[in-house]
Protein backbone atom coordinates (compact mmCIF):
# COMPACT_ATOMS: atom_id res chain seq x y z
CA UNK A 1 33.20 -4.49 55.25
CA UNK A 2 32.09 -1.38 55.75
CA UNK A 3 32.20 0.04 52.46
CA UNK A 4 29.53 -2.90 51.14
CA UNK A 5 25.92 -1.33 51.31
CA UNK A 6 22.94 -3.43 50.65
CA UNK A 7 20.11 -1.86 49.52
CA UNK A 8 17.04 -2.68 51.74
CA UNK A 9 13.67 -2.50 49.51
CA UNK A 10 11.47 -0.46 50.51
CA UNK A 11 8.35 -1.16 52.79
CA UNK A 12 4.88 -0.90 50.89
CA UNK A 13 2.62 -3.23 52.76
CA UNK A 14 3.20 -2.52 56.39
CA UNK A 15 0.55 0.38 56.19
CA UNK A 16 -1.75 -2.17 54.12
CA UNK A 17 -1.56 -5.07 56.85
CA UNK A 18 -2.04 -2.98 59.71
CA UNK A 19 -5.54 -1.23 58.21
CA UNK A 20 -6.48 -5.10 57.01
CA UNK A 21 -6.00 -5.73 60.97
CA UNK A 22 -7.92 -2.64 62.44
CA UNK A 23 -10.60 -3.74 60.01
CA UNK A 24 -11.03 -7.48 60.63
CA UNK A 25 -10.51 -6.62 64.47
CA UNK A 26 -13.87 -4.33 63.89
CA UNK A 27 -15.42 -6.94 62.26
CA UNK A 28 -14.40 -9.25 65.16
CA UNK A 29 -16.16 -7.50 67.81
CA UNK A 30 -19.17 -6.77 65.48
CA UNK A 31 -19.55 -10.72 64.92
CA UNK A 32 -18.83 -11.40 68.69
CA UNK A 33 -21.64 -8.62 70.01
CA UNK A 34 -24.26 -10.47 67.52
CA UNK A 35 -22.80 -13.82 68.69
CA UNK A 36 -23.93 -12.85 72.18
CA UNK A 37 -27.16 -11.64 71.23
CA UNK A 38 -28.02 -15.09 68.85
CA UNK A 39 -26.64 -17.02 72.57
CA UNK A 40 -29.29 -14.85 74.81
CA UNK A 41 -31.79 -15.80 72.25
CA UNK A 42 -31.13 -19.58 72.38
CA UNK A 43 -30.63 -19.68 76.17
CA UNK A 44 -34.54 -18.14 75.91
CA UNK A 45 -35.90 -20.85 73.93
CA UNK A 46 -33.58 -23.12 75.46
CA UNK A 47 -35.27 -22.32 78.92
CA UNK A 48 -38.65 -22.51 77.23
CA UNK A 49 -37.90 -26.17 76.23
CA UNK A 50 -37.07 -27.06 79.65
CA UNK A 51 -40.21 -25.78 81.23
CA UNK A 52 -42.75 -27.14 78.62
CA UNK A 53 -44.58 -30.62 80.25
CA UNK A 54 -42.69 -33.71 78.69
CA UNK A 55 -44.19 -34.77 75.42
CA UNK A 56 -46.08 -38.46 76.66
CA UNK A 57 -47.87 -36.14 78.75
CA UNK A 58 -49.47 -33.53 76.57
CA UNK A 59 -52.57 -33.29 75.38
CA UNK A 60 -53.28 -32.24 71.55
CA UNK A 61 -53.91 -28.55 72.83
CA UNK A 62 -51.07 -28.37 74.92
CA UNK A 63 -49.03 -29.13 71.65
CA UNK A 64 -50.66 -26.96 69.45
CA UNK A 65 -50.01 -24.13 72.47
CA UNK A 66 -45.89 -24.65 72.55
CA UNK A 67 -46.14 -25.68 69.07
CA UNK A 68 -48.48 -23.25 66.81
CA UNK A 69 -47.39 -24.32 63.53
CA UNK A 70 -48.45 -28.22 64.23
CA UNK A 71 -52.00 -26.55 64.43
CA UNK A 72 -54.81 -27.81 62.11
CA UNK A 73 -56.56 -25.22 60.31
CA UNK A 74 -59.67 -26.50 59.82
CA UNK A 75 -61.53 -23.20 58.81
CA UNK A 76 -59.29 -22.92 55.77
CA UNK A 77 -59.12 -26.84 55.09
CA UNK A 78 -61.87 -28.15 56.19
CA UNK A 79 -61.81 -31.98 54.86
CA UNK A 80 -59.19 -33.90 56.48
CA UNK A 81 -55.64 -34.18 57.14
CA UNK A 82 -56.68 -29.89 57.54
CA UNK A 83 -53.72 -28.89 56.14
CA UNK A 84 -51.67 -28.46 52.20
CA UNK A 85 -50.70 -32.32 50.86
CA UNK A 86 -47.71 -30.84 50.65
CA UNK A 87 -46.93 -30.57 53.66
CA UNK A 88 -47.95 -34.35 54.63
């Protein structure tokens, strides 16, 4: 038995796999860190949300104030619905 030799191929890819793997785990902790950042963000507005006054209680100006884009601009349009038909 001893005098049967197989002959083992030899390894090409191991070097290849393990810089795929250092690479994705850099890309990994690059996603995660901007992950957190995009979470601190939404926890902001999130909080924001919470401490607005609920929605039957506002007044138009208090919903133009949390809510500048639902602002008419009636400088620029002056006729009504003060804003683009496109946007209706």
């Amino acid at each position: 038995f001893n005098a049967l030799k197989v002959p083992v191929p030899e390894d090409k890819y191991t070097a290849q796999v393990d810089a795929e793997e250092k690479k994705d785990v850099k890309i990994c902790a690059e996603f995660l860190s901007l992950s957190k950042t995009r979470i601190e963000e939404y926890e902001k507005e999130l909080e924001k949300m919470k401490n607005i006054i609920p929605f039957d209680q506002m007044t138009v100006e208090d919903l133009n104030e949390v809510f500048p884009d639902t602002k008419l601009d009636k400088k620029k349009y002056p006729y009504w619905p003060h804003q683009p038909i496109e946007q209706l």
